[in-house]
Structures are given as C-alpha cells and as structure tokens.
C-alpha atoms as a PDB file:
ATOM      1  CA  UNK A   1       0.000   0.000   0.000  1.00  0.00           C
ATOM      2  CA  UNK A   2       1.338   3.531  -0.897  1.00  0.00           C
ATOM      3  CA  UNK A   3       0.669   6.369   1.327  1.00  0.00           C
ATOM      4  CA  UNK A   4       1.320  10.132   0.302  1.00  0.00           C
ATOM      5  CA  UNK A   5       3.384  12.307   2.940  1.00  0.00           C
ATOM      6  CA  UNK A   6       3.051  15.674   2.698  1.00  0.00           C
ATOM      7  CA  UNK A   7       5.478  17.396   4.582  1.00  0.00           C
ATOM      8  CA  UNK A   8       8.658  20.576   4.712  1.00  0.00           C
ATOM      9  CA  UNK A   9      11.504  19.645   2.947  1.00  0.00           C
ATOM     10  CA  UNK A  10      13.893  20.229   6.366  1.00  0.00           C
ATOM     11  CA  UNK A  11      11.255  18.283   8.458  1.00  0.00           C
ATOM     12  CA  UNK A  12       9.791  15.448   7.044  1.00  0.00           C
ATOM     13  CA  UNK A  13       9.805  12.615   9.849  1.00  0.00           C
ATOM     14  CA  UNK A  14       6.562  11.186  10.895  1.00  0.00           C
ATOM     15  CA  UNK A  15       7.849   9.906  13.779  1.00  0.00           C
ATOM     16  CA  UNK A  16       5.981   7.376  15.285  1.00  0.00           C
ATOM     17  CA  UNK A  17       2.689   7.532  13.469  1.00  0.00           C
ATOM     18  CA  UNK A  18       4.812   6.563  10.492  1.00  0.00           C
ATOM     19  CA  UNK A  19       6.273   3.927  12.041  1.00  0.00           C
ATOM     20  CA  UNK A  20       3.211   1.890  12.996  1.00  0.00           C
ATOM     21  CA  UNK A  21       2.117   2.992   9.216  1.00  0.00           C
ATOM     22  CA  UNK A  22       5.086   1.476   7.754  1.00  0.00           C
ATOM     23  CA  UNK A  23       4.721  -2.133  10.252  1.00  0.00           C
ATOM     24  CA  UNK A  24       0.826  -1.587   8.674  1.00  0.00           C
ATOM     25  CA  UNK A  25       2.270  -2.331   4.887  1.00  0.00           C
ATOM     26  CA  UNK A  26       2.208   1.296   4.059  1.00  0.00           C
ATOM     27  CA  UNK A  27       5.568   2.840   2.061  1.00  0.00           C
ATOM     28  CA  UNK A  28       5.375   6.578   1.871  1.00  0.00           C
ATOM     29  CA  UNK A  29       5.859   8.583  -1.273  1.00  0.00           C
ATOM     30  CA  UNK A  30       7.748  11.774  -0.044  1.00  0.00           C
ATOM     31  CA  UNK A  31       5.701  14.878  -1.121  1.00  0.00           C
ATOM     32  CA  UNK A  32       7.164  18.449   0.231  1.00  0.00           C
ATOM     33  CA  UNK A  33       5.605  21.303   0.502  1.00  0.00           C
ATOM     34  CA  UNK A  34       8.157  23.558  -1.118  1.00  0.00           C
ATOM     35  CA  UNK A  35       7.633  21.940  -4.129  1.00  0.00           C
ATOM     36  CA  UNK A  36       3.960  21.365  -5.060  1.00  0.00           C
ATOM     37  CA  UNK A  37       4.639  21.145  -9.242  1.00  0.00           C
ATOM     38  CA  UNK A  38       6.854  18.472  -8.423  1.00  0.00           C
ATOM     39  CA  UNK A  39       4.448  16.373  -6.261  1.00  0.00           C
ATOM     40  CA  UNK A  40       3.264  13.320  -7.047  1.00  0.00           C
ATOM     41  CA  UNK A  41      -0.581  12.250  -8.714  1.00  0.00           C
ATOM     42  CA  UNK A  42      -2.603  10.878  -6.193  1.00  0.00           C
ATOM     43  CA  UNK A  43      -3.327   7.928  -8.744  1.00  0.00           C
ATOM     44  CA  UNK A  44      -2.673   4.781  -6.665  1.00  0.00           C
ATOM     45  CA  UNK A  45      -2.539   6.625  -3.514  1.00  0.00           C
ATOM     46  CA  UNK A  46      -4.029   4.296  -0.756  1.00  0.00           C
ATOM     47  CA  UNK A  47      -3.461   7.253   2.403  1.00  0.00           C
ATOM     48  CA  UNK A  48      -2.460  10.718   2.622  1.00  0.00           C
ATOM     49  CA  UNK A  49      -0.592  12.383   5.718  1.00  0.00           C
ATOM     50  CA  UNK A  50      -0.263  15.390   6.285  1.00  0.00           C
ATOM     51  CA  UNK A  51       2.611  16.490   9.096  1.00  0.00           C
ATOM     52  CA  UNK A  52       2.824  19.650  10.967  1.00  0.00           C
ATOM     53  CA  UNK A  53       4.655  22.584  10.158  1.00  0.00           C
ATOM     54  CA  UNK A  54       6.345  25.723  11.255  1.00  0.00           C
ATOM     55  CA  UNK A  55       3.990  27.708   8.792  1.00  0.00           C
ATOM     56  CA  UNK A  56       0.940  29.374   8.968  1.00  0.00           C
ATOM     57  CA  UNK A  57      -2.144  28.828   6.836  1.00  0.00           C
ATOM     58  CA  UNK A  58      -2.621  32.386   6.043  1.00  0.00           C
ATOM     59  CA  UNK A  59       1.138  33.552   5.457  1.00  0.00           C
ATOM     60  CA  UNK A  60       0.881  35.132   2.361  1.00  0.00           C
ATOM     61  CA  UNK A  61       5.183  33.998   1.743  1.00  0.00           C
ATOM     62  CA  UNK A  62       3.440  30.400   0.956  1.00  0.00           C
ATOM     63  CA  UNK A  63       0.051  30.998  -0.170  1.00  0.00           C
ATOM     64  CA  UNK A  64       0.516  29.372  -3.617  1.00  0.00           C
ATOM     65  CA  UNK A  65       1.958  26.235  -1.602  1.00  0.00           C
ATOM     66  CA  UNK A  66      -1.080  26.069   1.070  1.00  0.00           C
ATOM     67  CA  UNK A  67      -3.474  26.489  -1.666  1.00  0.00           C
ATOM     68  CA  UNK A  68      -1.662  23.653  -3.422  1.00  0.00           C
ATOM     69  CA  UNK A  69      -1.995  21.393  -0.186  1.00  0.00           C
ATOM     70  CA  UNK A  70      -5.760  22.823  -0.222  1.00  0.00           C
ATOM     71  CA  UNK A  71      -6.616  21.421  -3.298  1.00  0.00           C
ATOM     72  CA  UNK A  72      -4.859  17.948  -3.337  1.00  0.00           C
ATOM     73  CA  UNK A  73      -6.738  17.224   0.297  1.00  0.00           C
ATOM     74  CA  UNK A  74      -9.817  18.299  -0.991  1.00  0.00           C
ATOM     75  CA  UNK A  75      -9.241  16.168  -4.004  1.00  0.00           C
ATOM     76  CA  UNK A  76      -8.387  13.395  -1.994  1.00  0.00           C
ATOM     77  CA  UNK A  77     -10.982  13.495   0.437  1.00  0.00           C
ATOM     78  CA  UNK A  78     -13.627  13.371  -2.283  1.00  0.00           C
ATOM     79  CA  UNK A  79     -12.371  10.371  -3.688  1.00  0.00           C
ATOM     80  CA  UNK A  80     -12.456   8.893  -0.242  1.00  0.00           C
ATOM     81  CA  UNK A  81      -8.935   8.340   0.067  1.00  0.00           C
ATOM     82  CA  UNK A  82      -8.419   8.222   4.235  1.00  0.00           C
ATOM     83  CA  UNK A  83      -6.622  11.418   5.035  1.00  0.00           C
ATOM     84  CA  UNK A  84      -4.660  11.710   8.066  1.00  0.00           C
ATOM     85  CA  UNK A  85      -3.910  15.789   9.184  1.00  0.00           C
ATOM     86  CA  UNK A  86      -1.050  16.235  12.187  1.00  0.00           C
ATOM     87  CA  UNK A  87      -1.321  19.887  13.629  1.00  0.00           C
ATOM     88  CA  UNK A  88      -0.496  22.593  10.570  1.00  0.00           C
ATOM     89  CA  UNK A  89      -1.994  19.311   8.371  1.00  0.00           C
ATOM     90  CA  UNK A  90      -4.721  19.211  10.429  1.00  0.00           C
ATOM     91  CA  UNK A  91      -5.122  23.165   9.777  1.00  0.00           C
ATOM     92  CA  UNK A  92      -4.842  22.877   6.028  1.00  0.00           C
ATOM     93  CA  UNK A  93      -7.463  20.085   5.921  1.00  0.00           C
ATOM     94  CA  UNK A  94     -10.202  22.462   8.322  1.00  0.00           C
ATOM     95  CA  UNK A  95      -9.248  25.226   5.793  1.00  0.00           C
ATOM     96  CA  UNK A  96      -9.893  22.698   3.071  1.00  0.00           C
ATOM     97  CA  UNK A  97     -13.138  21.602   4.032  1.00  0.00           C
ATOM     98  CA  UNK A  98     -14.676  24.886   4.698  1.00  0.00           C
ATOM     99  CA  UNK A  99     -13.481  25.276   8.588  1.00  0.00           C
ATOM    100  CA  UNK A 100     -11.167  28.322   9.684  1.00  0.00           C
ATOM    101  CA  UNK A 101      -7.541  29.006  11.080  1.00  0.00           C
ATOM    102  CA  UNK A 102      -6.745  31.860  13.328  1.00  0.00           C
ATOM    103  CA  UNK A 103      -4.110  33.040  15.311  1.00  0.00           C
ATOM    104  CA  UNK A 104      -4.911  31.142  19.053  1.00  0.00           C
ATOM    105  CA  UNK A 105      -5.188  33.586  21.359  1.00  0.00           C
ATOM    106  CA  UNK A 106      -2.101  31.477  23.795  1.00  0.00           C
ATOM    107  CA  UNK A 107      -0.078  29.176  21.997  1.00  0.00           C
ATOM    108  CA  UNK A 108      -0.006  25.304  23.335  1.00  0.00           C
ATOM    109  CA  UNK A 109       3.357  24.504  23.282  1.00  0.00           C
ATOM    110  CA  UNK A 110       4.684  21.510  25.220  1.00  0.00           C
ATOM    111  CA  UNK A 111       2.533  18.556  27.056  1.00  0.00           C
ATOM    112  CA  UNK A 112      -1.525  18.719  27.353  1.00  0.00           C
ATOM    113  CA  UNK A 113      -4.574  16.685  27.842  1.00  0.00           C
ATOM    114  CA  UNK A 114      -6.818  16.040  25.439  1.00  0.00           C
ATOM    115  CA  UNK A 115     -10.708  15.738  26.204  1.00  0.00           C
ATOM    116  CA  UNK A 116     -12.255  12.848  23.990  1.00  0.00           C
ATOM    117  CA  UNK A 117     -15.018  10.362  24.596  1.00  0.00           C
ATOM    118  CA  UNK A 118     -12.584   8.513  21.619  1.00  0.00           C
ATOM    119  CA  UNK A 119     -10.129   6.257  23.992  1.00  0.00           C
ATOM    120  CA  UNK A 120      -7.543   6.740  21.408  1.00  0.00           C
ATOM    121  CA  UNK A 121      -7.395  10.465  21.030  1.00  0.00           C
ATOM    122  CA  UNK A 122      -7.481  11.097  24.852  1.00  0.00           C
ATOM    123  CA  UNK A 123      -4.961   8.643  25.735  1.00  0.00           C
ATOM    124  CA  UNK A 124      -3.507   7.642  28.837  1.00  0.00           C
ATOM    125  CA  UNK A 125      -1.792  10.791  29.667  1.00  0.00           C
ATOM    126  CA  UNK A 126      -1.025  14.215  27.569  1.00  0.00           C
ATOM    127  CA  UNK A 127      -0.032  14.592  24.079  1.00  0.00           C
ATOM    128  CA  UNK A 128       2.783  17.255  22.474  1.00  0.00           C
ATOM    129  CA  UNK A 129       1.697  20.662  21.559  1.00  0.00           C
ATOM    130  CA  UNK A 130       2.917  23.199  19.391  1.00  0.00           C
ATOM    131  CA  UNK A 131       1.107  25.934  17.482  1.00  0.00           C
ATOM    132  CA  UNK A 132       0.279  29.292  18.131  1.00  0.00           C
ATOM    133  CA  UNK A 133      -2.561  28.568  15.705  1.00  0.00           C
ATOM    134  CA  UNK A 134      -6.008  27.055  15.950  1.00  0.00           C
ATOM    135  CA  UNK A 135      -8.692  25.577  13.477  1.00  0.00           C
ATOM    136  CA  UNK A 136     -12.402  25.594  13.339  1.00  0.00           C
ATOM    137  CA  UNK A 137     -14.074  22.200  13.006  1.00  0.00           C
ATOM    138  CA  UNK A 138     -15.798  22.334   9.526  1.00  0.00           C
ATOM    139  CA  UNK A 139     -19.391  22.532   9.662  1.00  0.00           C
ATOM    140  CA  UNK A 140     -20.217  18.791   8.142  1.00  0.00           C
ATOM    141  CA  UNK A 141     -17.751  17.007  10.194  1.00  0.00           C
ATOM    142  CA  UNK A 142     -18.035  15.813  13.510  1.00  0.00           C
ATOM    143  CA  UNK A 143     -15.692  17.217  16.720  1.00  0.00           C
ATOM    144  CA  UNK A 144     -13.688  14.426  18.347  1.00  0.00           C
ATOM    145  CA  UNK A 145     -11.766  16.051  21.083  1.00  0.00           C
ATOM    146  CA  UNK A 146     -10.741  19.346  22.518  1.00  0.00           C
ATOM    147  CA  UNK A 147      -8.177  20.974  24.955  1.00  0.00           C
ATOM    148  CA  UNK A 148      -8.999  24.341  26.920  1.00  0.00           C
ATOM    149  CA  UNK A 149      -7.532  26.467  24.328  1.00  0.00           C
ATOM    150  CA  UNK A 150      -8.190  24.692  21.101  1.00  0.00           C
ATOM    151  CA  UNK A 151     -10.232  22.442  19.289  1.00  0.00           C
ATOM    152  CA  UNK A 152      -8.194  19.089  18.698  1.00  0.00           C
ATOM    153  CA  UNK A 153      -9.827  16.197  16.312  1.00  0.00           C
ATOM    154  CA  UNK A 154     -12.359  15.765  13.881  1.00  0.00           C
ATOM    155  CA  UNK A 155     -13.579  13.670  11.326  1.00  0.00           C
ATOM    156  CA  UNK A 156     -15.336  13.961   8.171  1.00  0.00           C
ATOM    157  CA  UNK A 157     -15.983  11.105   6.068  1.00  0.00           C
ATOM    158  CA  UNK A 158     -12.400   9.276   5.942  1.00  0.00           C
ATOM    159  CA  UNK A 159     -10.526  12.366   6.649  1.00  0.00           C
ATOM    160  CA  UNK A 160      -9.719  13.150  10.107  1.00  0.00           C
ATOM    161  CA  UNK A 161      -7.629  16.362  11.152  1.00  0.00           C
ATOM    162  CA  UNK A 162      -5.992  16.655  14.293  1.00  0.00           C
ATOM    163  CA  UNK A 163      -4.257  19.470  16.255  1.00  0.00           C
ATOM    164  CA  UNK A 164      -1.775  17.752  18.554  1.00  0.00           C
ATOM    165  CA  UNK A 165       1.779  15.351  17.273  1.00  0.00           C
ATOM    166  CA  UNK A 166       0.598  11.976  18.051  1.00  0.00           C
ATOM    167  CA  UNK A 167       4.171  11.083  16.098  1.00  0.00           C
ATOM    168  CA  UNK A 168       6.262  12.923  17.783  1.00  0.00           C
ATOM    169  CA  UNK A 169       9.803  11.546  18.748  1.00  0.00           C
ATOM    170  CA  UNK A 170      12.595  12.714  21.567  1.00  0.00           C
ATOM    171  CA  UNK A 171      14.826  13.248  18.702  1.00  0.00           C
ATOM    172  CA  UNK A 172      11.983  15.499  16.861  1.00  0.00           C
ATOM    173  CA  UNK A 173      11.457  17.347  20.248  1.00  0.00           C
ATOM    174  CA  UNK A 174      15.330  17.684  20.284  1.00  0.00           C
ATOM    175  CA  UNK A 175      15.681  19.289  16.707  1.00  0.00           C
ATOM    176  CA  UNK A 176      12.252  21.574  17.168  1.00  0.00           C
ATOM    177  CA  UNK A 177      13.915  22.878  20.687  1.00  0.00           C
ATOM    178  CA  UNK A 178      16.830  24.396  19.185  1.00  0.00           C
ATOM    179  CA  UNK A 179      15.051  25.815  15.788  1.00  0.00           C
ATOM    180  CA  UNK A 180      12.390  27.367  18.188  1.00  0.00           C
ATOM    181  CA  UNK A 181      14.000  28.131  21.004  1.00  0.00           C
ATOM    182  CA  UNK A 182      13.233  32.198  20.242  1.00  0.00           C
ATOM    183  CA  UNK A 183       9.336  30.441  20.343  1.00  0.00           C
ATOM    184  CA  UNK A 184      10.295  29.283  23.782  1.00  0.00           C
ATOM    185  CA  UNK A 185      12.055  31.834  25.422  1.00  0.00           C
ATOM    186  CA  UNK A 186       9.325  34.500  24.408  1.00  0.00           C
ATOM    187  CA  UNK A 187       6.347  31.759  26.089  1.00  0.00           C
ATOM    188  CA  UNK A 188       9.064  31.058  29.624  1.00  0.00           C
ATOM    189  CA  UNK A 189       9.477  27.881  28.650  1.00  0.00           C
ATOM    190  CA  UNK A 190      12.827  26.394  29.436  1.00  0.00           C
ATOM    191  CA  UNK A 191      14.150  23.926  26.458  1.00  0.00           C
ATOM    192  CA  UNK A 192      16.225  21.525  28.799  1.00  0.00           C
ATOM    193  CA  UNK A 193      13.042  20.663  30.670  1.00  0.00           C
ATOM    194  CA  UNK A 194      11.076  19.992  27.656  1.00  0.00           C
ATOM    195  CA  UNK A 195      13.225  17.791  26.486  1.00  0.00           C
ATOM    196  CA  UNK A 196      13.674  16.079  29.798  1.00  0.00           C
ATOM    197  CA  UNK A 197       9.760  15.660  29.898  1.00  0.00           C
ATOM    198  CA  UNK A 198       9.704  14.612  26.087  1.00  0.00           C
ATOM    199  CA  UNK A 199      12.379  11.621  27.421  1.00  0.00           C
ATOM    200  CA  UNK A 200       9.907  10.752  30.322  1.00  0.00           C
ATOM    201  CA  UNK A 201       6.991  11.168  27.786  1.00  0.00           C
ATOM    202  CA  UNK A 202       7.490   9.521  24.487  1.00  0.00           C
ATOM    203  CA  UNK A 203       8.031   5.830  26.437  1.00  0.00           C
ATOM    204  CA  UNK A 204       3.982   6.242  26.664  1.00  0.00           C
ATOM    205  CA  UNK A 205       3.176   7.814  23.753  1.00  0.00           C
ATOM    206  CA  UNK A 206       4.819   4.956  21.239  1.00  0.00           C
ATOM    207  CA  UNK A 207       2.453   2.966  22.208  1.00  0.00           C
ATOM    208  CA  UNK A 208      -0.301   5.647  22.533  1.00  0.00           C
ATOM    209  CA  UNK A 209       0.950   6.491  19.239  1.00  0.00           C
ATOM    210  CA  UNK A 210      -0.096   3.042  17.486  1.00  0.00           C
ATOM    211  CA  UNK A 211      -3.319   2.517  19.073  1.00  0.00           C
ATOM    212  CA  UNK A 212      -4.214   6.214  17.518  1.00  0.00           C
ATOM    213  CA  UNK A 213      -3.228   4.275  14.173  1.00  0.00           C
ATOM    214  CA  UNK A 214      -5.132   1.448  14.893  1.00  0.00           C
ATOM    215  CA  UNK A 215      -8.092   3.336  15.551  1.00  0.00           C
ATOM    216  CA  UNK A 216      -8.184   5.705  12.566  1.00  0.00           C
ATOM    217  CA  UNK A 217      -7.389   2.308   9.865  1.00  0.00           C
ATOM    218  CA  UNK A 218     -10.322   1.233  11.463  1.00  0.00           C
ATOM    219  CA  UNK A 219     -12.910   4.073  11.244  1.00  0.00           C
ATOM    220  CA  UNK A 220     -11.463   4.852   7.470  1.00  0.00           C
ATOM    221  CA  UNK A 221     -11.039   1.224   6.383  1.00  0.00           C
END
C-alpha cells in the first residue's frame, strides 16, 4: 500500500505515526511542501498524511503552496482516500473543508490533555503541543476532542484532522527545541526541561501512538 506524505523539505519525519504505518504495509511517497509542481498524482494513492509545520495557513510567503496542499486534500478526500492531518496538516485540511484558522489567542506549546469520549485520542496521559494557531471544526464534520484552548480532532468522512503530534519523537522534540527556542524563550518555557519531559513522555506515547493508528485504519477502512 502507498501512502502520500506531505510534509517541509527540512522536516519530514513522521515519527511514530509513520512507524506503525510502515509495520501496517504502508511505504510513503515523499511529497514536500516547497515543491507542489513536483508532487506526485494521487493515482494509486491508498493514504495521505499530512505532518505539521512551522507555517501558517494564512502567510501570504506560501500561499501558492497552502493552496496547493488545499486542493490535493480536498481532491483526496472526495475520492475517499483516508486522510490523516497532524497539527499545521490538520489546519490545512479544516481550511480545506470549509473550517477556519486563526491566530490562538495562547499558543499550546509543550505537554496537554486532550478531552475525547474517543479512547484513542485522549490517551492515557497528555499529548505534544505546538502551534500558536487554531482551526475551526468544519461545519459537516463531527468534533472528536478538545483541549482548553483549542479544538483538537475531527472527522469527516475518511478524513480526520488533528491538532496535537501523536508522532512525535525525543529526537523530533530535540531538533524543534533548538530551531524554536526564540518560540520558547518568548512563552518562559525552558528547552532543557522539555526535552527532559519529552524523554519521560514519548516511552507512553509509542504505544499511545499506534493505538491512535489502529483506531483511525479502522474508522477509514
């Protein structure tokens, strides 16, 4: 099975949601962002993900690229190709779909609870954060989970969007620390200890991780 990854050219891991992808028979086709003319068709496409990002939906500097992204999802999702959205992917597919993005009012950066009835969006502990942007859940789809500063999960059809890194990775954590430590400074938060948490953290979350899988190969399947 061949599933599309749609991702930054400098930051295209997908951690451990592609990991339990990948043990799932999936091989990824490497799609980035930078680059839309030189993406691939979605012919024979059996999944799309969509990682975060360090952009913004609205940045005019990468319109022509978000409005690329735009279209393919939308494409995509009416063909009823399962579409996976992590965090800025998750914001591109509300866009998308006829949701909103928005600057959040306080960033989520670092650790949170989720609130879901769905076992395997709230977890068994917190999930990474970190945007300083939020989405609207469009108006056909359903909302799956929440924190108390942002909406979280939804699904529409085979297409679910979510707001928090499910994949992320110590080593991520470790390369996103130093590339946003102005980010951190600015919110008081002190990169040594987020790492340290991430270490105590992403034990859980592996597992946490797959089960997340599981459960959306399930509901699209």
């Amino acid at each position: 099975m061949r599933a599309l990854l749609l991702a930054n050219g400098y930051d295209a891991d997908p951690g451990f949601v592609g990991e339990h992808l990948r043990n799932a028979g999936f091989s990824f086709l490497e799609c980035h962002r930078e680059r839309p003319s030189e993406w691939a068709p979605l012919d024979g496409i059996d999944l799309v993900l969509s990682l975060g990002s360090d952009w913004s939906v609205y940045w005019e500097q990468v319109h022509d690229s978000v409005r690329a992204e735009a279209a393919l999802l939308l494409a995509a999702h009416q063909r009823g190709t399962p579409i996976l959205g992590i965090c800025f992917g998750g914001q591109v597919l509300a866009d998308a779909l006829g949701g909103s993005v928005e600057r959040a009012p306080e960033p989520e950066v670092g650790w949170w609870n989720i609130d879901s009835a769905v076992p395997a969006l709230s977890g068994d502990g917190a999930w990474f954060q970190w945007h300083s942007d939020r989405f609207t859940v469009p108006a056909d789809a359903v909302r799956l989970g929440r924190s108390d500063r942002a909406e979280q999960a939804f699904r529409l059809g085979r297409t679910v969007g979510l707001q928090f890194h499910p994949e992320v990775t110590e080593s991520m954590v470790a390369r996103w620390t130093v590339s946003g430590v102005d980010d951190l400074i600015r919110l008081g938060i002190e990169p040594d200890e987020l790492r340290e948490q991430t270490r105590h953290e992403v034990g859980r979350t592996r597992g946490a991780s797959s089960r997340l899988v599981d459960w959306f190969l399930a509901e699209v399947g």
